[in-house]
Protein backbone atom coordinates (compact mmCIF):
# COMPACT_ATOMS: atom_id res chain seq x y z
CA UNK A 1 39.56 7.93 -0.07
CA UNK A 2 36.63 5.88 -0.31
CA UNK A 3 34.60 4.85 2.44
CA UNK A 4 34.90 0.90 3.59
CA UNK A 5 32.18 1.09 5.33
CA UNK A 6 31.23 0.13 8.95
CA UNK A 7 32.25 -2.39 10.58
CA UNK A 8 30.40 -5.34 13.11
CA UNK A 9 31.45 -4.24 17.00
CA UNK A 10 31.58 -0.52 16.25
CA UNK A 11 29.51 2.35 17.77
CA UNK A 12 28.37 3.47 14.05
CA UNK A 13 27.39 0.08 12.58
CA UNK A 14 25.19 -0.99 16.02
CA UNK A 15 23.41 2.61 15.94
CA UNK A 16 22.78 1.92 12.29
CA UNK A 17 21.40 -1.55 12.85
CA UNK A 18 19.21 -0.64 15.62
CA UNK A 19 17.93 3.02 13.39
CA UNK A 20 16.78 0.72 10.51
CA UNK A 21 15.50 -2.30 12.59
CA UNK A 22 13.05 1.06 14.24
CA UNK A 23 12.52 1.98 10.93
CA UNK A 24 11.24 -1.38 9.73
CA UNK A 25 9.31 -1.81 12.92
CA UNK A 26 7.49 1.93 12.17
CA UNK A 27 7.09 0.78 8.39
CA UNK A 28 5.57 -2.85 8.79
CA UNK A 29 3.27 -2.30 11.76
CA UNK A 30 1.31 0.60 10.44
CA UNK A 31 1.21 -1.38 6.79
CA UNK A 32 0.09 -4.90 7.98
CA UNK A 33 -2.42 -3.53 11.55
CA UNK A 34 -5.20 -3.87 9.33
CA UNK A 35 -5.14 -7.01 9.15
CA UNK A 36 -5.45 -8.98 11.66
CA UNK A 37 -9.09 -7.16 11.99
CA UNK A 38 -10.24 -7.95 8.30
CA UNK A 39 -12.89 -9.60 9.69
CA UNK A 40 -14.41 -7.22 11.78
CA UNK A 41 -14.12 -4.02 8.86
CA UNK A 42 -16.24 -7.02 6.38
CA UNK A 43 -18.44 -7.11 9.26
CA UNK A 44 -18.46 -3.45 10.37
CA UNK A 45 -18.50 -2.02 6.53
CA UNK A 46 -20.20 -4.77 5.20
CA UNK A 47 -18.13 -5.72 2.34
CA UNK A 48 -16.57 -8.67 0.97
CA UNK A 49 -13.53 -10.53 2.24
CA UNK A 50 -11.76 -10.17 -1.08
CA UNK A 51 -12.76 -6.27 -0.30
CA UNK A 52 -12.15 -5.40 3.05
CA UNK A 53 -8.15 -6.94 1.91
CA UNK A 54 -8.25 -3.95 -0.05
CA UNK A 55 -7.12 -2.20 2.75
CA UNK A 56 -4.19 -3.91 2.66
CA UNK A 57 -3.23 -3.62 -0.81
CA UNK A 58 -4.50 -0.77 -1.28
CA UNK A 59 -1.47 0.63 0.85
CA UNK A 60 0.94 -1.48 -0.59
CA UNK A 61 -0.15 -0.92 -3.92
CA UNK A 62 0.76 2.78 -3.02
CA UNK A 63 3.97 1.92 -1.88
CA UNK A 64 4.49 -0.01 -5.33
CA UNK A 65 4.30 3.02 -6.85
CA UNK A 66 6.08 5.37 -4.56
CA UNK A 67 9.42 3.47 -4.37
CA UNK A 68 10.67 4.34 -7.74
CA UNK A 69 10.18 8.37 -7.29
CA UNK A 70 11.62 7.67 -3.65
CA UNK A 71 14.83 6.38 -5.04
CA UNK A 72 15.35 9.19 -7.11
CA UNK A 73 14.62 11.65 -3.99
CA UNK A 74 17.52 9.62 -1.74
CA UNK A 75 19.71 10.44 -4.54
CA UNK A 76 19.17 13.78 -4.92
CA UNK A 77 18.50 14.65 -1.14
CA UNK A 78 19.77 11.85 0.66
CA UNK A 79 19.18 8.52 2.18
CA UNK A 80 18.06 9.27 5.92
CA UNK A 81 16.57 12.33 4.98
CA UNK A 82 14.18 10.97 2.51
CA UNK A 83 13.48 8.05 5.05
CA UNK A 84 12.64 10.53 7.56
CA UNK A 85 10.57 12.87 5.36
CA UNK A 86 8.26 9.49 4.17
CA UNK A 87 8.16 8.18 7.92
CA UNK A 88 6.99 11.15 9.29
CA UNK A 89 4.00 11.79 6.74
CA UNK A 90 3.36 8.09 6.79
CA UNK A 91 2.83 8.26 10.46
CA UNK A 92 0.25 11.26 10.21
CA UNK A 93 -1.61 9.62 7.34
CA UNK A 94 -2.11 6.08 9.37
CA UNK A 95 -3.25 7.80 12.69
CA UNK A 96 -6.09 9.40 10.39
CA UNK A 97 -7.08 6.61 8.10
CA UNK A 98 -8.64 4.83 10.78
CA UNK A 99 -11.36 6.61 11.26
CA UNK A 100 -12.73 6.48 8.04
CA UNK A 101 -16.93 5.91 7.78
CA UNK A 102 -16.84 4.30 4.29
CA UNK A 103 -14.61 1.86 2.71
CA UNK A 104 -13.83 4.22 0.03
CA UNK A 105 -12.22 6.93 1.74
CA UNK A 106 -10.33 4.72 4.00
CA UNK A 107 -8.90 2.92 0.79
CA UNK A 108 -7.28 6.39 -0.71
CA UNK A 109 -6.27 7.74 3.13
CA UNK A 110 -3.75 3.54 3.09
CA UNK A 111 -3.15 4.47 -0.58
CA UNK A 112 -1.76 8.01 0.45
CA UNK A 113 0.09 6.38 3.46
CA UNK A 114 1.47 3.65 1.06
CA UNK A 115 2.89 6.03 -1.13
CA UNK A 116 4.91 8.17 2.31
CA UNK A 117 5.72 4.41 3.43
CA UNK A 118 7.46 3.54 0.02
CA UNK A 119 10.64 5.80 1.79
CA UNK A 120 11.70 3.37 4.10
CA UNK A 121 11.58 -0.03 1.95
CA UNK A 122 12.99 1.68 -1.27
CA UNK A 123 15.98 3.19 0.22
CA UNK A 124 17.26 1.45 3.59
CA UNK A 125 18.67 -1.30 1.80
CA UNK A 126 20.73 0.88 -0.36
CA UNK A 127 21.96 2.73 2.51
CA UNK A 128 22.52 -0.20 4.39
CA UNK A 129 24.93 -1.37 1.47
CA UNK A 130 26.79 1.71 1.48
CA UNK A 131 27.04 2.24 4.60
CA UNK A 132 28.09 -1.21 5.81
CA UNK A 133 31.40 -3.00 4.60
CA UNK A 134 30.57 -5.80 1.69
CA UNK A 135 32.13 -8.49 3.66
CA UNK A 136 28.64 -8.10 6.19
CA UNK A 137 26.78 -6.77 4.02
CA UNK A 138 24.39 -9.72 3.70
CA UNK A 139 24.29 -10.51 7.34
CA UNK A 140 23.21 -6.49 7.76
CA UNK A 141 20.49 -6.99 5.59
CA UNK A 142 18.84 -10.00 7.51
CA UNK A 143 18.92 -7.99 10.47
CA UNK A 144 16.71 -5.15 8.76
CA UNK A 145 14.52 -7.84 7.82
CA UNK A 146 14.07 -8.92 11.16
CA UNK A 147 13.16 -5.75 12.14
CA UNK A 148 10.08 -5.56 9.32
CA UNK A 149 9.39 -8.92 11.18
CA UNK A 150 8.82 -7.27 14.42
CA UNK A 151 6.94 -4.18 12.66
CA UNK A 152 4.38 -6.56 10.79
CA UNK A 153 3.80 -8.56 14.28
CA UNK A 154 3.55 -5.82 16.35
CA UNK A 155 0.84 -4.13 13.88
CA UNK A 156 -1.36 -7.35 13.45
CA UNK A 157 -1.03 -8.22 17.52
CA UNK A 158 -1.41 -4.59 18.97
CA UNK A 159 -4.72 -3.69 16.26
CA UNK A 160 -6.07 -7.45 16.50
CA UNK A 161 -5.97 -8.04 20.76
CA UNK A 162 -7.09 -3.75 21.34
CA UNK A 163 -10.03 -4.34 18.45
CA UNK A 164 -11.24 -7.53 20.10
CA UNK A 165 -12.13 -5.47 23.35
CA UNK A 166 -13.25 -1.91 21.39
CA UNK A 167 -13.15 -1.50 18.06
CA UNK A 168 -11.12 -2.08 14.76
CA UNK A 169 -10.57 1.70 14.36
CA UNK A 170 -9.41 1.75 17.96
CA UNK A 171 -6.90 -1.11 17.32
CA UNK A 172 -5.35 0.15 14.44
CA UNK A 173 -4.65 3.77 15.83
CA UNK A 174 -3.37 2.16 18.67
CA UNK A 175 -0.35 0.31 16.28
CA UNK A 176 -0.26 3.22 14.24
CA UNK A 177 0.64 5.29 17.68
CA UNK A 178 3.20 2.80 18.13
CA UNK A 179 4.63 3.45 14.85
CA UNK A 180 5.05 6.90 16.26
CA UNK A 181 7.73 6.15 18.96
CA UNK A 182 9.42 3.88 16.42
CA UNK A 183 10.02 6.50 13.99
CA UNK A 184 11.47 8.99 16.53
CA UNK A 185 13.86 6.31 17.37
CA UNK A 186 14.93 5.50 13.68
CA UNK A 187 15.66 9.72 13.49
CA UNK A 188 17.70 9.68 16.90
CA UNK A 189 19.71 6.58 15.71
CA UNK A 190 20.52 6.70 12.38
CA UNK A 191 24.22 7.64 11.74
CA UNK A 192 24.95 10.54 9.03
CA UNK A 193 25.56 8.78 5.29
CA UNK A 194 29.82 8.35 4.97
CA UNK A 195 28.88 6.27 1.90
CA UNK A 196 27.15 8.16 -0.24
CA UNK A 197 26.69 12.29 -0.99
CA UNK A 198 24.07 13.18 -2.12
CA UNK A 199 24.34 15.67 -5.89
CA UNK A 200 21.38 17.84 -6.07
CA UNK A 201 22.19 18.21 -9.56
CA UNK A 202 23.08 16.12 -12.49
CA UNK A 203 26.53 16.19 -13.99
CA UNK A 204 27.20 15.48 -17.60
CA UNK A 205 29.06 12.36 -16.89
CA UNK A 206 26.24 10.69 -14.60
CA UNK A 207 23.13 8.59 -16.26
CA UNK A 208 19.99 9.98 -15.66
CA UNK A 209 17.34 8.32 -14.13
CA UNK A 210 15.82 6.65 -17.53
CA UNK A 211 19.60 4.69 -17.72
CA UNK A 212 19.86 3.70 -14.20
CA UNK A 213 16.38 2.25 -14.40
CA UNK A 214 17.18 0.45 -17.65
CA UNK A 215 20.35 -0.95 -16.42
CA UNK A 216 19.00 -3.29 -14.23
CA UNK A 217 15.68 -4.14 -16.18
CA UNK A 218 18.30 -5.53 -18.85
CA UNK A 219 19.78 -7.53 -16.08
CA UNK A 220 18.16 -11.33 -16.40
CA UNK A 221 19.27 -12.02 -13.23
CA UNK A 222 18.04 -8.61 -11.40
CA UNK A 223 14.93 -9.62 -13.62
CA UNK A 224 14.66 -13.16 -11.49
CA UNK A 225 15.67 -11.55 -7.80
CA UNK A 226 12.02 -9.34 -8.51
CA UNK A 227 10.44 -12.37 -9.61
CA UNK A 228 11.06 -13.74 -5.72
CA UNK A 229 9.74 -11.03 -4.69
CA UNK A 230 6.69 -10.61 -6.59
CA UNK A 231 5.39 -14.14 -6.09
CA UNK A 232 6.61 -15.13 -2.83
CA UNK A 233 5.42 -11.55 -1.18
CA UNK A 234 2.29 -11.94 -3.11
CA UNK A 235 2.03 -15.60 -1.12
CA UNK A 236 2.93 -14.65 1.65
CA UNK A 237 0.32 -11.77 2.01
CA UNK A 238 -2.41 -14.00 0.69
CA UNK A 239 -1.88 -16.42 3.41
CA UNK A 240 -1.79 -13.80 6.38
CA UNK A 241 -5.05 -11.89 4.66
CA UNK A 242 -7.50 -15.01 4.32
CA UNK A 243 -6.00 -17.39 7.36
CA UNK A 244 -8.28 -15.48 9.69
CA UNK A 245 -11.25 -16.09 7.55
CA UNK A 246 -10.47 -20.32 7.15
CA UNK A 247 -10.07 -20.25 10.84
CA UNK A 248 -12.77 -18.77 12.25
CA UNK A 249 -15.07 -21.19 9.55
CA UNK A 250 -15.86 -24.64 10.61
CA UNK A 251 -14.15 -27.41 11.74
CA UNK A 252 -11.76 -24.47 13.72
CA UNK A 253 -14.28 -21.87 14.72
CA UNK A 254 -11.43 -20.62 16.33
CA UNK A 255 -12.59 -17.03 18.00
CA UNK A 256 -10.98 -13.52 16.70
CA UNK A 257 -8.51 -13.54 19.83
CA UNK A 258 -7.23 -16.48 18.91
CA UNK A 259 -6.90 -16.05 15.48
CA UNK A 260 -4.66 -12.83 16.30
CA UNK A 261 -2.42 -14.57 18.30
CA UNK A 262 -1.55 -16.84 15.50
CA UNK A 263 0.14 -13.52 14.21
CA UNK A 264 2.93 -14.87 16.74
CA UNK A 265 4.30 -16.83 14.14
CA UNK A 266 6.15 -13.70 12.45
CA UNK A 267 7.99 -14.47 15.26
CA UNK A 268 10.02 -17.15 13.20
CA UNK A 269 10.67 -14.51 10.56
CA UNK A 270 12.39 -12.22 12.88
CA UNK A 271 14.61 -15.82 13.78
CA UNK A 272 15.09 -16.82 10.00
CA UNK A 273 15.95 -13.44 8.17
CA UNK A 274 19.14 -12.46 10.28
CA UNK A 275 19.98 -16.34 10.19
CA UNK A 276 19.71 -16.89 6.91
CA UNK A 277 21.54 -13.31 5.82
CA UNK A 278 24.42 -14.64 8.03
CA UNK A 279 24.04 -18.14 6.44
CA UNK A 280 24.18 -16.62 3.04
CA UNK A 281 27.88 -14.72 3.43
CA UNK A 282 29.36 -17.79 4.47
CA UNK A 283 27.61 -20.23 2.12
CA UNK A 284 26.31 -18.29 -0.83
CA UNK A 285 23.40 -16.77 -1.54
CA UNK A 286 21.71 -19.30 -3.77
CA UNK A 287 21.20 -22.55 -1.70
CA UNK A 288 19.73 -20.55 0.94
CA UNK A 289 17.08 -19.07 -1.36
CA UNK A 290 16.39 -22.75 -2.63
CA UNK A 291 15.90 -23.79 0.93
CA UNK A 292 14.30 -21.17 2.08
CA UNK A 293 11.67 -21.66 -0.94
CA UNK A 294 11.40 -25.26 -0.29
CA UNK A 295 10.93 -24.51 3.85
CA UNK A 296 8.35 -22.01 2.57
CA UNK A 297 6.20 -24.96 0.50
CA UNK A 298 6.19 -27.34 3.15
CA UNK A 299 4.93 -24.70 5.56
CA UNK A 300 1.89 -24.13 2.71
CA UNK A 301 1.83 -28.01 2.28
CA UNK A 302 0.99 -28.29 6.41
CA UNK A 303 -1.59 -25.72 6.66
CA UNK A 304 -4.05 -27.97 4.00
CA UNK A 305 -4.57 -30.06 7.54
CA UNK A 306 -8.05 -29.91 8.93
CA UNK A 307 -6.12 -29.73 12.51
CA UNK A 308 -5.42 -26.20 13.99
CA UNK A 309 -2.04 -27.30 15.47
CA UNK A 310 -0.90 -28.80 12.19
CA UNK A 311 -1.70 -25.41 10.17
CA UNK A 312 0.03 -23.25 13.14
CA UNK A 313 3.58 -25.72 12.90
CA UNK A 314 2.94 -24.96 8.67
CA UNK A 315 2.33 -21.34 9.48
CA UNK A 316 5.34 -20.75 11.36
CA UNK A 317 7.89 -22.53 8.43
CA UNK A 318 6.04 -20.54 5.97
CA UNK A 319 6.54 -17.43 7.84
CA UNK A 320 10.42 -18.51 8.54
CA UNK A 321 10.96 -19.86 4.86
CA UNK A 322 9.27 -16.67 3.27
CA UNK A 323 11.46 -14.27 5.74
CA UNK A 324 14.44 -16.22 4.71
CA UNK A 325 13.81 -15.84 0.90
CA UNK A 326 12.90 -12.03 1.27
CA UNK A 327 16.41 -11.35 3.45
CA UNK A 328 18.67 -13.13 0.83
CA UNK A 329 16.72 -12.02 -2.30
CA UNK A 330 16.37 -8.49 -1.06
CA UNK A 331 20.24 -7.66 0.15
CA UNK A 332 21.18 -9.35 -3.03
CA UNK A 333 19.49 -6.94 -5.49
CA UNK A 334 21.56 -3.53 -4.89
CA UNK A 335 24.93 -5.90 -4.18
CA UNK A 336 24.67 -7.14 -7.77
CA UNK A 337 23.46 -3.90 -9.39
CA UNK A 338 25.46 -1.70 -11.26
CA UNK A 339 26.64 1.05 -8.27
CA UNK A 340 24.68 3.76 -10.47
CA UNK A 341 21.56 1.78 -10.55
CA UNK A 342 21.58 0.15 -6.97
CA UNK A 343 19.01 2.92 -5.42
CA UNK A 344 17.26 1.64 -8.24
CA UNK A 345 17.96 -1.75 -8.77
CA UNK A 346 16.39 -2.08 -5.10
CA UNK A 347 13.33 0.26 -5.59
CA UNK A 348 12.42 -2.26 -8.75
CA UNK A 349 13.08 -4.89 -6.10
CA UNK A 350 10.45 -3.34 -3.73
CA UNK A 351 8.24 -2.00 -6.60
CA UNK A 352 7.60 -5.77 -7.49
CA UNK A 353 7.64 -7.24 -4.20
CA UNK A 354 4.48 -4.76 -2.96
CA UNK A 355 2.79 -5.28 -6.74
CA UNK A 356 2.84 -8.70 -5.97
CA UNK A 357 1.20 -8.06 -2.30
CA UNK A 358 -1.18 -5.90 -4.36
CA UNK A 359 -2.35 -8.17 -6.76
CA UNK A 360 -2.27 -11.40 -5.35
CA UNK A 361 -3.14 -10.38 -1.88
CA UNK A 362 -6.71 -9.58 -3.49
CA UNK A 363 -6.66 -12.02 -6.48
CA UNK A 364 -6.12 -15.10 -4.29
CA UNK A 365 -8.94 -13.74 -2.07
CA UNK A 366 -11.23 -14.61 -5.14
CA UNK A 367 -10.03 -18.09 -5.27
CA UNK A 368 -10.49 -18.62 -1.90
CA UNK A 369 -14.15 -17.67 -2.06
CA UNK A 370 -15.11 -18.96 -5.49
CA UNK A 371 -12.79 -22.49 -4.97
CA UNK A 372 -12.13 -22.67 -0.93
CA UNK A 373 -8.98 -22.90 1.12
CA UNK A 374 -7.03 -26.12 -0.88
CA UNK A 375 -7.44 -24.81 -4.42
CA UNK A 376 -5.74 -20.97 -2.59
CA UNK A 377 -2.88 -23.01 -1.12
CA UNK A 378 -2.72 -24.59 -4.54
CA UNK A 379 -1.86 -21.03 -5.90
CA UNK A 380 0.18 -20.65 -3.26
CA UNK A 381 2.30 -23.39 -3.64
CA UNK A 382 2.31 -23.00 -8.02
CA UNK A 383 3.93 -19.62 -6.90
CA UNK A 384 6.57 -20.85 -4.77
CA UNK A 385 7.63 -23.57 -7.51
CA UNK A 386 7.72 -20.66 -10.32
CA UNK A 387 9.50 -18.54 -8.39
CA UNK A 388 12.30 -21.71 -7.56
CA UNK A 389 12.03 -22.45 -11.20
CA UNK A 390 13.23 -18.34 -11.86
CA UNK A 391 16.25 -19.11 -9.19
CA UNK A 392 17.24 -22.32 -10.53
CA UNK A 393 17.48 -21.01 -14.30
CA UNK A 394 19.32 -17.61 -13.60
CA UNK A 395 20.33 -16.95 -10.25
CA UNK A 396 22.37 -20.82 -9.88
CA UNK A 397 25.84 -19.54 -11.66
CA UNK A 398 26.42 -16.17 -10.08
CA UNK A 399 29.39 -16.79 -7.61
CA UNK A 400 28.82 -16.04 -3.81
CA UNK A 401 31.24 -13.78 -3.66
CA UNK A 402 30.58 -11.83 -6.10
CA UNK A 403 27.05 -10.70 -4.90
């Protein structure tokens, strides 16, 4: 008999919930502490802006690359396990990186912790989906995504405030540690898999990896869902990399403790991803992608005021309107693959949504020192309206209730 999956109210689904949401927390917050002290390692290592970000894409350029191979593990060995086998050697990796003397080495120790991170991101949505009935499926999803919300706050707050009284390396073990506790919770929590059994070896009759990752590829409108990703993640991280830098420069001169409590406004993500999962099972998936793109632009739009309050209210619907798009973009990738490509189908997700961070968290970073802040929100915003364009063009006819 097949498994219908969990449903909202019982013991399974709420342990299940709460396990991923400590996942995402131990994910995000050792990925993203670095930077809320950019700054301070261009200061302390003496290296560019567009260079010191390198520490953040370095790890989610890892990650990138890691999902894919991930995917493959889950099926073979299982979904929690291989979540808890990446966590666990992600964790050991970011408590060391820290403490790296030269930019170099502490760009291959995040790469190497990208890569054990890739786990979590690759596979929890694809458990989630099979472990969860479709009906809530969507509205699951948006509470995982809250929970990366908390993890990539938590990370920028805890390094940023601890580094502004010691040091940067000091701030970032200390999220790191946090990451820690998190993890241990996601093990205790997370429910067996009743969904899915994992076959440590291939049968005749199923497609080998090369076919489930070609099933989706030839998908046009799998093909769009990792275009959101790629450009809107690759926004995103651009604005939350060179923000600091734009407001600690004149008119703002706004000081580094400051500047890490603007980190705060993840705070709306955490409030828009579960809402807009929820608003996307009862509505459809589509318009709240459109709106959450078009909430996203008008956050950019704001922040091109010289006034810090008017950047902070464009901050926080950028942050909401981005966390929004990622919820309904990313639960909607495995629910309209093929059910032989979905651990894949979502890895692809995840594999463009951190190449995006990669590349455009550091590429943007050269605009914004060749060209200045309104020619980067420019990009920013010529992002946002491709990646609309994508949704408008392939994603418009697919019924709601079909993914």
């Amino acid at each position: 008999m097949t498994f219908p999956g969990h449903a909202p109210g019982s013991r399974e689904y709420r342990r299940l919930i709460l396990g991923l949401f400590f996942a995402g927390v131990a994910t995000f917050a050792q990925l993203y502490a670095p930077q809320a002290v950019l700054p301070l390692i261009t200061a302390d290592l003496r290296v560019a802006p567009a260079t010191a970000a390198l520490a953040v894409s370095a790890a989610t350029l890892g990650l990138a690359a890691a999902v894919i191979p991930w995917s493959v593990v889950a099926d073979r060995r299982g979904r929690v396990p291989a979540m808890a086998v990446g966590i666990i050697a992600a964790t050991v990796l970011g408590l060391a990186a820290p403490f790296s003397r030269e930019i170099a080495v502490l760009l291959v120790l995040r790469f190497v912790e990208g890569v054990a991170l890739g786990a979590v991101p690759g596979v929890a949505l694809v458990y989630l989906n099979e472990e969860v009935s479709r009906r809530h499926a969507a509205a699951a999803a948006g509470s995982y995504i809250a929970g990366t919300t908390v993890g990539g706050l938590l990370g920028r707050v805890v390094s940023g405030v601890i580094a502004d009284v010691s040091d940067w390396r000091i701030g970032v073990w200390s999220a790191t540690a946090l990451c820690a506790g998190s993890a241990a919770l996601f093990l205790w929590l997370a429910p067996k898999a009743r969904g899915f059994v994992p076959s440590r070896q291939r049968t005749a009759e199923e497609p080998g990896i090369r076919s489930r990752l070609l099933a989706p590829l030839r998908s046009p409108r799998q093909l769009a869902l990792y275009g959101q990703g790629f450009l809107l993640m690759g926004a995103f991280v651009a604005v939350y990399n060179y923000l600091g830098f734009h407001l600690s420069a004149s008119p703002f001169l706004l000081p580094s403790w400051l500047v890490t409590l603007l980190f705060l406004a993840y705070l709306a993500g955490t409030v828009s991803s579960p809402w807009a999962g929820g608003l996307a099972s009862s509505r459809g998936r589509y318009p709240v992608l459109l709106g959450s793109i078009a909430v996203m632009s008008a956050g950019a739009l704001l922040m091109l005021a010289p006034l810090a309050a008017v950047v902070l209210a464009g901050l926080l619907l950028f942050t909401a309107g981005f966390f929004g798009a990622h919820a309904v973009a990313s639960g909607w990738t495995p629910a309209a693959a093929p059910p032989a490509s979905r651990s894949q189908a979502s890895s692809l997700y995840y594999f463009a949504y951190y190449a995006g961070s990669s590349v455009f968290g550091w590429a943007l970073g050269l605009v914004f020192g060749v060209a200045g802040w309104p020619w980067f929100l420019g990009g920013v915003l010529v992002m946002c309206a491709v990646a609309a364009m994508l949704a408008v063009t392939t994603l418009r006819e697919v019924p709601s209730g079909q993914a």
